[in-house]
C-alpha atoms as a PDB file:
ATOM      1  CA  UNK A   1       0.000   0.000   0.000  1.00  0.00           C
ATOM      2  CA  UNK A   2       1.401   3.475  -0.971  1.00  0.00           C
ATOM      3  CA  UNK A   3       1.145   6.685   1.508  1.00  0.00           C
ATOM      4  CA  UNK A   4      -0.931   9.150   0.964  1.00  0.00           C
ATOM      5  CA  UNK A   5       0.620  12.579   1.937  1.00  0.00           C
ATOM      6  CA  UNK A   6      -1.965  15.385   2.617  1.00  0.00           C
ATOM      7  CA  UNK A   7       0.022  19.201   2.766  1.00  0.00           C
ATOM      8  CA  UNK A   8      -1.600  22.344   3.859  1.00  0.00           C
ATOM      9  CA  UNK A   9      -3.405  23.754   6.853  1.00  0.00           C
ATOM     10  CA  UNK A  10      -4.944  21.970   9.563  1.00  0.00           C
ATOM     11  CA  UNK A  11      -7.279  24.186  11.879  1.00  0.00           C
ATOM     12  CA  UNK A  12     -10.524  24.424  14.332  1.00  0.00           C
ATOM     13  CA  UNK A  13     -13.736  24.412  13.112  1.00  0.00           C
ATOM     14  CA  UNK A  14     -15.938  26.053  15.498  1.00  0.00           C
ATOM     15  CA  UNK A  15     -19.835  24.504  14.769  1.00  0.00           C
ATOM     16  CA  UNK A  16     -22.779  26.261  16.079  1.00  0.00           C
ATOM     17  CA  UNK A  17     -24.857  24.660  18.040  1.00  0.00           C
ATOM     18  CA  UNK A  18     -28.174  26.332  16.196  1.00  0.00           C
ATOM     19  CA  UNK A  19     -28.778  25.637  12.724  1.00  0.00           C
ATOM     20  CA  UNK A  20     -30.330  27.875  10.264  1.00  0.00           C
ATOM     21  CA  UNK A  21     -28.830  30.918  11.683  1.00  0.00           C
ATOM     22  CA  UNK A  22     -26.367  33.634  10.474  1.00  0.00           C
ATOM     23  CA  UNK A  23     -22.819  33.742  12.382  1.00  0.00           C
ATOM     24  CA  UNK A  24     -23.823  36.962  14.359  1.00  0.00           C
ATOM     25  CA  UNK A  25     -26.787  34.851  15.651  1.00  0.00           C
ATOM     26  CA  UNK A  26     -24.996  32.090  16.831  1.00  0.00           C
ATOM     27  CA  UNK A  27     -24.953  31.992  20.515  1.00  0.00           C
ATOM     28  CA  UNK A  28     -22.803  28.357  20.637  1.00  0.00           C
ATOM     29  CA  UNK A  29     -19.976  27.457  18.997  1.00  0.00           C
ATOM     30  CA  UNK A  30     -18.873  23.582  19.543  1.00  0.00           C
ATOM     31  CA  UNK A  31     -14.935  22.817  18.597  1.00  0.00           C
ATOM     32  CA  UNK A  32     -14.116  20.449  16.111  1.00  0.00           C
ATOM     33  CA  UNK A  33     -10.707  19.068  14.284  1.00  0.00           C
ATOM     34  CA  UNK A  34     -10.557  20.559  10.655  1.00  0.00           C
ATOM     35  CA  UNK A  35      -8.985  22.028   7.795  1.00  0.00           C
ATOM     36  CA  UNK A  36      -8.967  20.465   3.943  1.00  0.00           C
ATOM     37  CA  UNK A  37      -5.969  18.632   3.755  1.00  0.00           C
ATOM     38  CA  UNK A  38      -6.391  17.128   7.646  1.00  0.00           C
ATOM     39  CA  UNK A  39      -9.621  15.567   6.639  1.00  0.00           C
ATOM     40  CA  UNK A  40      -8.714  14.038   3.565  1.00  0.00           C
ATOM     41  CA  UNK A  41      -5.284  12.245   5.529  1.00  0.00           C
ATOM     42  CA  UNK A  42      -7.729  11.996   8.282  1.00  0.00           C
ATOM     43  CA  UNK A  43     -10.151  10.228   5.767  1.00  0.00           C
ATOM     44  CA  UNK A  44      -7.212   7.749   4.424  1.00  0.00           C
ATOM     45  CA  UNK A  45      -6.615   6.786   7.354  1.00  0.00           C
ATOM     46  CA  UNK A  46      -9.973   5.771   8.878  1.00  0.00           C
ATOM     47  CA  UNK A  47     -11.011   3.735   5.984  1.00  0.00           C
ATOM     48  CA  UNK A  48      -7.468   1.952   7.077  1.00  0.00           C
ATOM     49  CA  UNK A  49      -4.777   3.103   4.628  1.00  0.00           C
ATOM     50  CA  UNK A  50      -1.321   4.916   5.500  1.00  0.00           C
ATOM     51  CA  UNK A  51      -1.618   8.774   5.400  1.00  0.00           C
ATOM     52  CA  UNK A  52       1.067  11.473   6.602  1.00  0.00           C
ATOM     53  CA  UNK A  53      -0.235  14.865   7.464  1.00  0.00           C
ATOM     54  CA  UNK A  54       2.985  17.685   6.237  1.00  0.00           C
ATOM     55  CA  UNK A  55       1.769  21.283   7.704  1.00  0.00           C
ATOM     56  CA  UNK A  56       2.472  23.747  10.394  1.00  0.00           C
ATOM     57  CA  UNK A  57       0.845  24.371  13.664  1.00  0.00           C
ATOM     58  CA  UNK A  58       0.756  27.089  16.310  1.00  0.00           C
ATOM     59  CA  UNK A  59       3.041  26.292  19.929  1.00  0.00           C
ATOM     60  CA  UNK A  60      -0.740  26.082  21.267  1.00  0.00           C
ATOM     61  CA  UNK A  61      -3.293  24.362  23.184  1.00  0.00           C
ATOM     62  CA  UNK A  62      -5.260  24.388  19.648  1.00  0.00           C
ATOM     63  CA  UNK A  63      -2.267  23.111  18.264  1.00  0.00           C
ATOM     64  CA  UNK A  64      -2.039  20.263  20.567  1.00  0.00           C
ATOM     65  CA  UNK A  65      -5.543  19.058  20.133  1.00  0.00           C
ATOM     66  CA  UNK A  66      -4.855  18.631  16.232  1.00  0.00           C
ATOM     67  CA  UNK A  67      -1.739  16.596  16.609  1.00  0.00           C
ATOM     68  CA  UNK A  68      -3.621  14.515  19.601  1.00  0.00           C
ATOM     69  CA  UNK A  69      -6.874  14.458  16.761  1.00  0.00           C
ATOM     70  CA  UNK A  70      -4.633  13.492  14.025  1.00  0.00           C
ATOM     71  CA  UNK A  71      -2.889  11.018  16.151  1.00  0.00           C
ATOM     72  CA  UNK A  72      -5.634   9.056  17.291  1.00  0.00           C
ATOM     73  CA  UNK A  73      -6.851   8.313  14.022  1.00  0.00           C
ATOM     74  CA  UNK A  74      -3.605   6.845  12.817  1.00  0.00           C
ATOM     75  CA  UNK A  75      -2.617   9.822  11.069  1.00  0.00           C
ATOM     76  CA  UNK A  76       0.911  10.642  10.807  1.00  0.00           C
ATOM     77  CA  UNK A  77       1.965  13.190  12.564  1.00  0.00           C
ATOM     78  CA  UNK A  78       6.076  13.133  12.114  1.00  0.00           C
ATOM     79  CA  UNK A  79       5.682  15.652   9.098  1.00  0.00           C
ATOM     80  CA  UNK A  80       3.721  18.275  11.081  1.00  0.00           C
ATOM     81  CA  UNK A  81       5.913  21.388  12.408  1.00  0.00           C
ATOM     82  CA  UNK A  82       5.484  23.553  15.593  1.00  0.00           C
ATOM     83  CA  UNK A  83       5.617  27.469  15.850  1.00  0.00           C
ATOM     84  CA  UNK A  84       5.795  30.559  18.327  1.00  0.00           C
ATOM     85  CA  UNK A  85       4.828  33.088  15.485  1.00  0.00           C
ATOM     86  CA  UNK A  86       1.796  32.482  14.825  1.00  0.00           C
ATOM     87  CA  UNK A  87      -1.506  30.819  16.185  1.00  0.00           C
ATOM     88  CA  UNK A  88      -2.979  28.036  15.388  1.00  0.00           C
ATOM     89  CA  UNK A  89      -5.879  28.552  12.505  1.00  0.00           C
ATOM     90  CA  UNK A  90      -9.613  28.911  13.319  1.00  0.00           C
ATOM     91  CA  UNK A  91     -12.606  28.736  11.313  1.00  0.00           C
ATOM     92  CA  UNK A  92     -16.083  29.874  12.592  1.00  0.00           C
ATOM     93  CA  UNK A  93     -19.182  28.133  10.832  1.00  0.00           C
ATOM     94  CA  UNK A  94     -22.566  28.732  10.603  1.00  0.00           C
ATOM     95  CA  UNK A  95     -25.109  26.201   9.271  1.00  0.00           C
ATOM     96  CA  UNK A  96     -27.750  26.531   7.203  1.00  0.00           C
ATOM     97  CA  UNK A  97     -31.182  24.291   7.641  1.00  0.00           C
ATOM     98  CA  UNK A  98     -29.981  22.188   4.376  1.00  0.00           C
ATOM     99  CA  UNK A  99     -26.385  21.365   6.651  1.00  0.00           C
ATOM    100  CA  UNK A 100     -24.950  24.077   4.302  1.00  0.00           C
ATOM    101  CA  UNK A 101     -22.352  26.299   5.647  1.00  0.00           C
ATOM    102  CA  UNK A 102     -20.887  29.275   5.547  1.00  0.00           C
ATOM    103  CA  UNK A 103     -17.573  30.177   6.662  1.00  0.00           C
ATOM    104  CA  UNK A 104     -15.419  32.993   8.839  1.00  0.00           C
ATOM    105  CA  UNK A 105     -11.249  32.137   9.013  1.00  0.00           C
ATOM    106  CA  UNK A 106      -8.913  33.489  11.764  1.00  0.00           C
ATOM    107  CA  UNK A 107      -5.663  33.455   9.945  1.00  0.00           C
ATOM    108  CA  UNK A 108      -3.975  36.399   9.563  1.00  0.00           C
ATOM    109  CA  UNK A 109      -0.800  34.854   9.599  1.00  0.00           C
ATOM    110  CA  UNK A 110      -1.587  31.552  10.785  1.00  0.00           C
ATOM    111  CA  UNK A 111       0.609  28.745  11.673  1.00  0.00           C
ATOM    112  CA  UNK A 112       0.094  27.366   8.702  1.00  0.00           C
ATOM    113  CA  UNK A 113       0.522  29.901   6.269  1.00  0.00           C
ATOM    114  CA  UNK A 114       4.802  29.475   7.672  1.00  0.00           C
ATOM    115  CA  UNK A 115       5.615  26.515   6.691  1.00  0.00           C
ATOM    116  CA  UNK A 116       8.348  26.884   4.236  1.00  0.00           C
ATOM    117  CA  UNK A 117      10.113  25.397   1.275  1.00  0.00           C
ATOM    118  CA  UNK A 118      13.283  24.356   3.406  1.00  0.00           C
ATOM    119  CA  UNK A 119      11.310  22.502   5.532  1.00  0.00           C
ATOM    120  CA  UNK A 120      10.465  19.912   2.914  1.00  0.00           C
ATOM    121  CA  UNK A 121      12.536  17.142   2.367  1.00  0.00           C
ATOM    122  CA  UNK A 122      12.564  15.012  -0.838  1.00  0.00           C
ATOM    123  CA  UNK A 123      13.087  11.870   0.857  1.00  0.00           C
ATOM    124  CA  UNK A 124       9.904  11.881   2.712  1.00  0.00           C
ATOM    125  CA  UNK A 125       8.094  10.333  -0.713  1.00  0.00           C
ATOM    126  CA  UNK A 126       8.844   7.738  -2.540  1.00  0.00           C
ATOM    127  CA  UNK A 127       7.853   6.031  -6.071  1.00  0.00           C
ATOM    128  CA  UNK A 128       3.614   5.715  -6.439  1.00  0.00           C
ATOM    129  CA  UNK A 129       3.140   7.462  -3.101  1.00  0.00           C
ATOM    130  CA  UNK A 130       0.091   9.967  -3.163  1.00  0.00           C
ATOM    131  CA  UNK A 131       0.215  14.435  -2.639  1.00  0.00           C
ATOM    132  CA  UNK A 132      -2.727  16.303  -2.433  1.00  0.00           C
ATOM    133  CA  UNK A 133      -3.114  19.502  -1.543  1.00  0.00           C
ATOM    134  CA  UNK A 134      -5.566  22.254  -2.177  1.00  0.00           C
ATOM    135  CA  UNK A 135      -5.689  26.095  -2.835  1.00  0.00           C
ATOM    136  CA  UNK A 136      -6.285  27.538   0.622  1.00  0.00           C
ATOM    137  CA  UNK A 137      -2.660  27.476   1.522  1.00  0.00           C
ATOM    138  CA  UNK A 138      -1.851  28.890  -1.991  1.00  0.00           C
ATOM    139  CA  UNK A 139      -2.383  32.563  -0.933  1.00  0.00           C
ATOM    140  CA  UNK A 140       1.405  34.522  -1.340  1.00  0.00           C
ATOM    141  CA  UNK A 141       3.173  33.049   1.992  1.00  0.00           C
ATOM    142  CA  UNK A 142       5.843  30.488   2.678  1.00  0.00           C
ATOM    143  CA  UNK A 143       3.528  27.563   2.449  1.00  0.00           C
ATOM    144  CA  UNK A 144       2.959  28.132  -1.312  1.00  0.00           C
ATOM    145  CA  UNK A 145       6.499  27.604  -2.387  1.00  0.00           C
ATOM    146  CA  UNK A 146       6.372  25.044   0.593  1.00  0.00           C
ATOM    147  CA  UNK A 147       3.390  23.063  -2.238  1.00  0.00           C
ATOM    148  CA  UNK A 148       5.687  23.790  -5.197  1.00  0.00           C
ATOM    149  CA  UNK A 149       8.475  22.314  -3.504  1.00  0.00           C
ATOM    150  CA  UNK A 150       6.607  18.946  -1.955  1.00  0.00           C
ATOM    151  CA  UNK A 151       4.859  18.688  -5.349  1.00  0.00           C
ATOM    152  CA  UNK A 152       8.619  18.443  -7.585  1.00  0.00           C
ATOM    153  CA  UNK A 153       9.685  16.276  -4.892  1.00  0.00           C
ATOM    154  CA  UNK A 154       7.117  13.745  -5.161  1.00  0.00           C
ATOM    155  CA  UNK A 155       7.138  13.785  -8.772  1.00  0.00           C
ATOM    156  CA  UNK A 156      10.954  13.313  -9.046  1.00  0.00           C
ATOM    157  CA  UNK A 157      10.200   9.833  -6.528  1.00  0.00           C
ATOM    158  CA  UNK A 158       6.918   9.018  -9.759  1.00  0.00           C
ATOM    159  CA  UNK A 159       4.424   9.719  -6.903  1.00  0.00           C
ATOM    160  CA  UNK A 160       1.233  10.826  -7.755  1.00  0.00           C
ATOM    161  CA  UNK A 161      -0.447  14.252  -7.416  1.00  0.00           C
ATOM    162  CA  UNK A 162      -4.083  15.435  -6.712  1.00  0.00           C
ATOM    163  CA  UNK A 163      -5.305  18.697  -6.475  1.00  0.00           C
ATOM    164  CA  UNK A 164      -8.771  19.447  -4.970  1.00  0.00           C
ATOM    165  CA  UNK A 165      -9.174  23.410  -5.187  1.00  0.00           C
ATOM    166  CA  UNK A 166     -11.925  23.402  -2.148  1.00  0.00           C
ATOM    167  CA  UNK A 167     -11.965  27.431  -3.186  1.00  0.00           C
ATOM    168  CA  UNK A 168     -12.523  30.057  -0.231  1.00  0.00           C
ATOM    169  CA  UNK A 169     -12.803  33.273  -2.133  1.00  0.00           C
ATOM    170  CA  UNK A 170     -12.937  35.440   1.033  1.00  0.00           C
ATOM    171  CA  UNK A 171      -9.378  34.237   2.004  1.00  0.00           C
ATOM    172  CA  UNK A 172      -8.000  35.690  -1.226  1.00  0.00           C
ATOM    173  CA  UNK A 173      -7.467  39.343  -1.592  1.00  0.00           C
ATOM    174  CA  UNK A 174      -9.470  39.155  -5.309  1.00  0.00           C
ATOM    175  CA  UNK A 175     -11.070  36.604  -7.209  1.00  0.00           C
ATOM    176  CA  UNK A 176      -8.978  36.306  -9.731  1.00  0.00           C
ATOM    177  CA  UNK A 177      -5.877  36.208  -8.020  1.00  0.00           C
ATOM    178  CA  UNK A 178      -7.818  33.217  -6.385  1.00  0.00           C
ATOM    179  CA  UNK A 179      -8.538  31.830  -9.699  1.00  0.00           C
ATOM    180  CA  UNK A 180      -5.287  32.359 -11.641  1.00  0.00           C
ATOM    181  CA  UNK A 181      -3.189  30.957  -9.020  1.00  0.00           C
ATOM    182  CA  UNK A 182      -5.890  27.599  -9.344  1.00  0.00           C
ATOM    183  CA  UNK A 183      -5.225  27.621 -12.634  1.00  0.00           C
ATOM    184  CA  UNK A 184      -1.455  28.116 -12.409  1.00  0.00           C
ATOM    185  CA  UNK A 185      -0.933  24.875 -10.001  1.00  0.00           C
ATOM    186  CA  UNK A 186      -3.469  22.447 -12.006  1.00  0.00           C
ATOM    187  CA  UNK A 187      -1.090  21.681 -14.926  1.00  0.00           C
ATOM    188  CA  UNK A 188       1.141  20.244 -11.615  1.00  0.00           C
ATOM    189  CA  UNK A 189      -1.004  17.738 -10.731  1.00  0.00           C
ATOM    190  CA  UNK A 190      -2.297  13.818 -12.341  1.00  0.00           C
ATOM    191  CA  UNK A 191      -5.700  14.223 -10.379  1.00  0.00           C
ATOM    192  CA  UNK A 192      -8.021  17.038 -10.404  1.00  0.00           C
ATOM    193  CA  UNK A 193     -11.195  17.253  -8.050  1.00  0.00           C
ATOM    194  CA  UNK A 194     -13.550  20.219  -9.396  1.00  0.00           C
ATOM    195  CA  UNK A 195     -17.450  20.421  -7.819  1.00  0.00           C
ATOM    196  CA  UNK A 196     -20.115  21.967  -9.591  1.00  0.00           C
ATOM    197  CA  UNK A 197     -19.932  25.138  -7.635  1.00  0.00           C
ATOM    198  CA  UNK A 198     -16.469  25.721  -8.708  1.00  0.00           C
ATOM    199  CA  UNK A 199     -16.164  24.543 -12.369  1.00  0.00           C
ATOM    200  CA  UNK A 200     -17.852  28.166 -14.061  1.00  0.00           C
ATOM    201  CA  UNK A 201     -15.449  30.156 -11.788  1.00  0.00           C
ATOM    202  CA  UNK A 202     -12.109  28.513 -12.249  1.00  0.00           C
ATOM    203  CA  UNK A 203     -12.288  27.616 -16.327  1.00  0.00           C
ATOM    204  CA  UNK A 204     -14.757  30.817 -17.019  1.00  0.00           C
ATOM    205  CA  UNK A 205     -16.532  28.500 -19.461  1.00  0.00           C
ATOM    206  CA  UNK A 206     -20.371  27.954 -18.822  1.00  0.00           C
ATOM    207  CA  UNK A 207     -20.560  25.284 -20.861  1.00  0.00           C
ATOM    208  CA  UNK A 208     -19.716  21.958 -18.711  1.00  0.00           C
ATOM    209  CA  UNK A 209     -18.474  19.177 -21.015  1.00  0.00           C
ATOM    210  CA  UNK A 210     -16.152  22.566 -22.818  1.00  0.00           C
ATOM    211  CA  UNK A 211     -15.438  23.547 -18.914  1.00  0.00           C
ATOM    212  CA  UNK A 212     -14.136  20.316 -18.249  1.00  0.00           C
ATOM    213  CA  UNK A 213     -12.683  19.547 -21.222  1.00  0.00           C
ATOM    214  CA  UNK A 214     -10.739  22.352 -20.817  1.00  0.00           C
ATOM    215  CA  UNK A 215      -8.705  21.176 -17.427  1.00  0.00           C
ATOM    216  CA  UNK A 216      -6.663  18.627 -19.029  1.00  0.00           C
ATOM    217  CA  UNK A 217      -3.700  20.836 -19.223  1.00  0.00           C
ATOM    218  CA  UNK A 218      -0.356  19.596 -18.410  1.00  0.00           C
ATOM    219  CA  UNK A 219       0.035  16.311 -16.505  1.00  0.00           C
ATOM    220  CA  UNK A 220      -3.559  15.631 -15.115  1.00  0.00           C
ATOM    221  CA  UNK A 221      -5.135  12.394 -16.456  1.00  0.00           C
ATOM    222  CA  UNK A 222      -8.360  12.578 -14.344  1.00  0.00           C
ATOM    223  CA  UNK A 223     -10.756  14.903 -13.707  1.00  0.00           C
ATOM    224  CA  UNK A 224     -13.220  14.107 -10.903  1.00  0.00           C
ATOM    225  CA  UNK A 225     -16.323  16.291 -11.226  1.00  0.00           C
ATOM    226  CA  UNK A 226     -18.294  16.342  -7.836  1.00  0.00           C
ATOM    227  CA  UNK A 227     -22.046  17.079  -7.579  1.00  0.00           C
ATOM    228  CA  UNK A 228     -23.090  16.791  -3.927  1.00  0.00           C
ATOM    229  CA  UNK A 229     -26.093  14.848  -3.309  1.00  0.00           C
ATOM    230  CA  UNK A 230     -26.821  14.450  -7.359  1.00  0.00           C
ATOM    231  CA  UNK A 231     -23.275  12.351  -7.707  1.00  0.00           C
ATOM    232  CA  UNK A 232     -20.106  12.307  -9.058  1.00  0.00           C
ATOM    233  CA  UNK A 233     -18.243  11.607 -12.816  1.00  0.00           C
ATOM    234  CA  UNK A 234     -14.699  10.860 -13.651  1.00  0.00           C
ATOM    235  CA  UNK A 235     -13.146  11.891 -16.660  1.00  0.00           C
ATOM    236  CA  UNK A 236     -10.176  10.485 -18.528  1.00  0.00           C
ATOM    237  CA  UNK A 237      -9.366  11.941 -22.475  1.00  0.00           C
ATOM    238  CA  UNK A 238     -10.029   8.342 -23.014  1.00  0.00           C
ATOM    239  CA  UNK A 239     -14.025   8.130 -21.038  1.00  0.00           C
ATOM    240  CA  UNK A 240     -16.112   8.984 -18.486  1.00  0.00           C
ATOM    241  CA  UNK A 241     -18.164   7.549 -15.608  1.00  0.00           C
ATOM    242  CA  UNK A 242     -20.969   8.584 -13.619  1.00  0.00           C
ATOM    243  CA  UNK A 243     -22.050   7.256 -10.336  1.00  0.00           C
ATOM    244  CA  UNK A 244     -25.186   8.186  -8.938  1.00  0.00           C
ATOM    245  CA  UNK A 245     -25.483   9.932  -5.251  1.00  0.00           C
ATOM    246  CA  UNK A 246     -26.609   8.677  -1.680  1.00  0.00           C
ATOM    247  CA  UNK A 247     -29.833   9.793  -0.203  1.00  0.00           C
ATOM    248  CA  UNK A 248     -29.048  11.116   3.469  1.00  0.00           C
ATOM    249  CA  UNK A 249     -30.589  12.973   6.256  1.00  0.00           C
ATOM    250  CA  UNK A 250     -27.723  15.806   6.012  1.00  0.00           C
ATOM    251  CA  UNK A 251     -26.826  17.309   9.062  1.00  0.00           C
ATOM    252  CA  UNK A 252     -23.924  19.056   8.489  1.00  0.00           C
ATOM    253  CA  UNK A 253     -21.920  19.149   4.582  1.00  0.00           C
ATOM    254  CA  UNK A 254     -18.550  20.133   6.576  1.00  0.00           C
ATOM    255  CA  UNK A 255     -15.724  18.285   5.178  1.00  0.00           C
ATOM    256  CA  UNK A 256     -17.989  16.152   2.747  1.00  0.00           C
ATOM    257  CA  UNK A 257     -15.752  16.896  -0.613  1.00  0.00           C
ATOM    258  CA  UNK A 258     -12.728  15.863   1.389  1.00  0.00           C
ATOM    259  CA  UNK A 259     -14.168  12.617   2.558  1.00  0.00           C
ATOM    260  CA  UNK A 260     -14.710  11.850  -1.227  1.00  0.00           C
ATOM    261  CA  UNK A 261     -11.451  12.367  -2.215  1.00  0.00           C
ATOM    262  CA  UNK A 262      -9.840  10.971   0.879  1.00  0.00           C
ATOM    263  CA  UNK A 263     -11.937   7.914   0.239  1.00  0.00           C
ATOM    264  CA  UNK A 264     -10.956   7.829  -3.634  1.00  0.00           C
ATOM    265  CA  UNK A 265      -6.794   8.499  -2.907  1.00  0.00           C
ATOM    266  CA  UNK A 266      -7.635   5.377  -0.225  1.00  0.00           C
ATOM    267  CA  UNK A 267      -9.070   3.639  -2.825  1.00  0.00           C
ATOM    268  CA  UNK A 268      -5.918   4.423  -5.227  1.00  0.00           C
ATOM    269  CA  UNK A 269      -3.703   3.858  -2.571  1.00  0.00           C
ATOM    270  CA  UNK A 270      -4.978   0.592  -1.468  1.00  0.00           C
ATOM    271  CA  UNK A 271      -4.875  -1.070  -4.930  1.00  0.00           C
ATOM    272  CA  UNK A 272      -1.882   0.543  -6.207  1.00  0.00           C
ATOM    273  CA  UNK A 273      -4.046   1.607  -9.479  1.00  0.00           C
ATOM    274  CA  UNK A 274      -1.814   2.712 -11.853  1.00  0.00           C
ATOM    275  CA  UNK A 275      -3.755   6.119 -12.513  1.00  0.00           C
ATOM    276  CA  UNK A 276      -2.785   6.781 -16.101  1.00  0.00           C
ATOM    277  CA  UNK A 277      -4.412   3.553 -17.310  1.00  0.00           C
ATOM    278  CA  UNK A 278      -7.157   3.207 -14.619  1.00  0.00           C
ATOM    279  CA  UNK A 279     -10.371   1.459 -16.616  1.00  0.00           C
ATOM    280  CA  UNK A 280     -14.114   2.887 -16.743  1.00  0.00           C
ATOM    281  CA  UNK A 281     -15.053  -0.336 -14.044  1.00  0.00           C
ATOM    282  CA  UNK A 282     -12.598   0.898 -11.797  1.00  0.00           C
ATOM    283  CA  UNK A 283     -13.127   4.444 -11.764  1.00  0.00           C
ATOM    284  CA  UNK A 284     -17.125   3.377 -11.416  1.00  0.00           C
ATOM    285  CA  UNK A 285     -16.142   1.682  -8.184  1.00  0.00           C
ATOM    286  CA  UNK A 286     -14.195   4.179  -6.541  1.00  0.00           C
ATOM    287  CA  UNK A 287     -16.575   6.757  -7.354  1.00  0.00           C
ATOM    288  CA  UNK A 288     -19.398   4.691  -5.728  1.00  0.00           C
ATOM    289  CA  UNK A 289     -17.617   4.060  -2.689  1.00  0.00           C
ATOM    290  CA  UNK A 290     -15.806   7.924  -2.030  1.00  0.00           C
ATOM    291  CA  UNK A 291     -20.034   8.913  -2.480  1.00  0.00           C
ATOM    292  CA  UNK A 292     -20.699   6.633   0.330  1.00  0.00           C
ATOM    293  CA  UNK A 293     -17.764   7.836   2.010  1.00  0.00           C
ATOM    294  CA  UNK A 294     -19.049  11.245   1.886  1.00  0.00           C
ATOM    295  CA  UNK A 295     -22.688  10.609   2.075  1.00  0.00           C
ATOM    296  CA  UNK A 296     -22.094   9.224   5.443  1.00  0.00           C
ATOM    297  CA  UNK A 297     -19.911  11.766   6.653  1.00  0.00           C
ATOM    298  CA  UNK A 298     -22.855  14.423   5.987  1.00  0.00           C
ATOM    299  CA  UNK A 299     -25.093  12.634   8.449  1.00  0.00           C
ATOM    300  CA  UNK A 300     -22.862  13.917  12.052  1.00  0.00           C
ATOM    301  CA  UNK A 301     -21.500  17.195  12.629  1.00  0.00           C
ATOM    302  CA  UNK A 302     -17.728  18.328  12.115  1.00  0.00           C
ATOM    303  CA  UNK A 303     -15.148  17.293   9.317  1.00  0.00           C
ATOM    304  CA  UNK A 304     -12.853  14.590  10.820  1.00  0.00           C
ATOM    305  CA  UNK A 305     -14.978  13.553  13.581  1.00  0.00           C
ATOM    306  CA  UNK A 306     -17.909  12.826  11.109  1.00  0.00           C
ATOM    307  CA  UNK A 307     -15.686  10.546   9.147  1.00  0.00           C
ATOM    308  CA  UNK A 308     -16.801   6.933   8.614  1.00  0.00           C
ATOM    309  CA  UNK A 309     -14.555   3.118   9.569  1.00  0.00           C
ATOM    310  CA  UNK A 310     -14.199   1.115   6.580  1.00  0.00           C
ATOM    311  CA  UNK A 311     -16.879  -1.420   7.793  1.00  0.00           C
ATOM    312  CA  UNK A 312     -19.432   1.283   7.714  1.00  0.00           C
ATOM    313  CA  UNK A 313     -18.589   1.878   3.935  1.00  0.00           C
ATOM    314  CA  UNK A 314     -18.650  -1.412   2.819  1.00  0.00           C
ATOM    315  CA  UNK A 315     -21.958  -2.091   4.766  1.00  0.00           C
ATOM    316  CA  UNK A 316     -23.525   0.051   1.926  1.00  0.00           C
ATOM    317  CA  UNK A 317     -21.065  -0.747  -1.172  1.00  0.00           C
ATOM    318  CA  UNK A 318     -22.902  -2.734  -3.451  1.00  0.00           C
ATOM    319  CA  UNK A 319     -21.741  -2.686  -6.967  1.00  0.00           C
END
């Protein structure tokens, strides 16, 4: 089984208590483990695969709970970096009556945001190991070059690379700063995760099969288009397959797209699948079970505490 290395930020989620409320009317906040790249390692790893976790947290109690989070889910944790100049990340979250969400980030630096290109070392990866990463640590910091530096490293070793873009336009100064830079780091990676929500705003094509068509630039081979409750496809320049979604009682959508992925990477991971010659059965399969994946993780609240055990998944995977 290959590793799957997840590189970005790690943070708190702070969940309201009241759904169907703005953020100034929330009265409770509950904490909860979080942050992109932390659920989708998180997400490897609970399903039962090997994940690392490479980021940078604050010298704080915050801090401490992630690493003992991460930890106890078999994440690990020997890639993740401590730090006295900056806090650890926060994100407040408000929840709409559909387990929607809306989103308010503390981070201004944050821990994350330090971790630097020095502090990644080649040798961590080797041959058909796994990188993904996403575009909220992309902003102009350290931790960009930090991506550019862990993504040339792992491709030197003929690891693999997925990119999930997971966009938060309010953490980027303008839009299309937020959109170039997507577009800038997509030709670096073999696997591409887009939703529906993002797919007009990134390729500025309405037009979806032209939209998607237009992502294979560079080195990505897949594109995984994600449609929340209404599915999932998987495109190749060779086909594409479409799995239907799960009905569910959604409580709260937190962390859903990263479950998917995490559960897909697992999936890659776990069968060594040689992604530039994957088949339409097998991409058919791993999109059915990253929809369970997700679908389940929808029904509690929170990101990595929501996540599903492999014999939860598998109860429902029926081919």
């Amino acid at each position: 089984m290959s590793r799957v290395f997840a590189i970005g930020e790690a943070l708190i989620d702070f969940i309201p208590k009241e759904k169907g409320v703005t953020l100034s009317e929330v009265s409770t906040f509950e904490k909860a483990p979080g942050g992109a790249p932390a659920n989708v390692a998180s997400t490897v790893a609970k399903l039962g695969g090997t994940s690392s976790f490479i980021g940078k947290l604050g010298m704080d109690a915050f801090g401490d709970f992630l690493v003992d989070t991460l930890k106890n889910v078999n994440v690990d944790i020997s890639h993740i970096l401590r730090t006295e100049q900056a806090k650890t990340a926060l994100a407040f979250v408000s929840l709409k009556h559909d387990g929607n969400r809306d989103f308010m980030f503390y981070r201004n630096p944050s821990a994350d945001m330090l971790l630097s290109q020095e502090e990644i070392k080649s040798d961590w990866f080797n041959k058909n190991d796994i990188l993904h990463f996403c575009s909220v640590d992309l902003i102009e910091a350290p931790v960009k070059y930090a991506h550019i530096k862990a993504i040339n490293s792992i491709k030197a070793k003929g690891g693999i690379v997925s990119f999930d873009p997971n966009v938060r336009l309010f953490l980027w100064e303008n839009k299309e700063e937020c959109r170039k830079t997507i577009l800038s780091f997509i030709p670096m990676c073999n696997i591409l995760k887009i939703s529906d929500e993002e797919l007009e705003f990134i390729t500025n094509i309405k037009d979806r099969e032209a939209a998607i068509k237009s992502l294979f630039l560079g080195d990505v081979e897949v594109v995984i288009f994600t449609k929340g409750p209404s599915g999932s496809e998987l495109y190749t320049k060779e086909f594409f397959a479409s799995v239907e979604g799960n009905t569910v009682k959604a409580v709260d959508t937190t962390g859903a797209g990263d479950a998917f992925i995490g559960a897909f990477l697992y999936k890659i991971s776990s069968e060594n699948v040689d992604i530039s010659s994957i088949t339409k059965e097998k991409a058919h399969e791993f999109l059915k079970f990253a929809n369970i994946t997700a679908a389940i993780s929808t029904t509690r609240k929170g990101a990595i505490s929501s996540l599903p055990e492999i014999q939860e998944v598998n109860d429902l995977f029926v081919l």
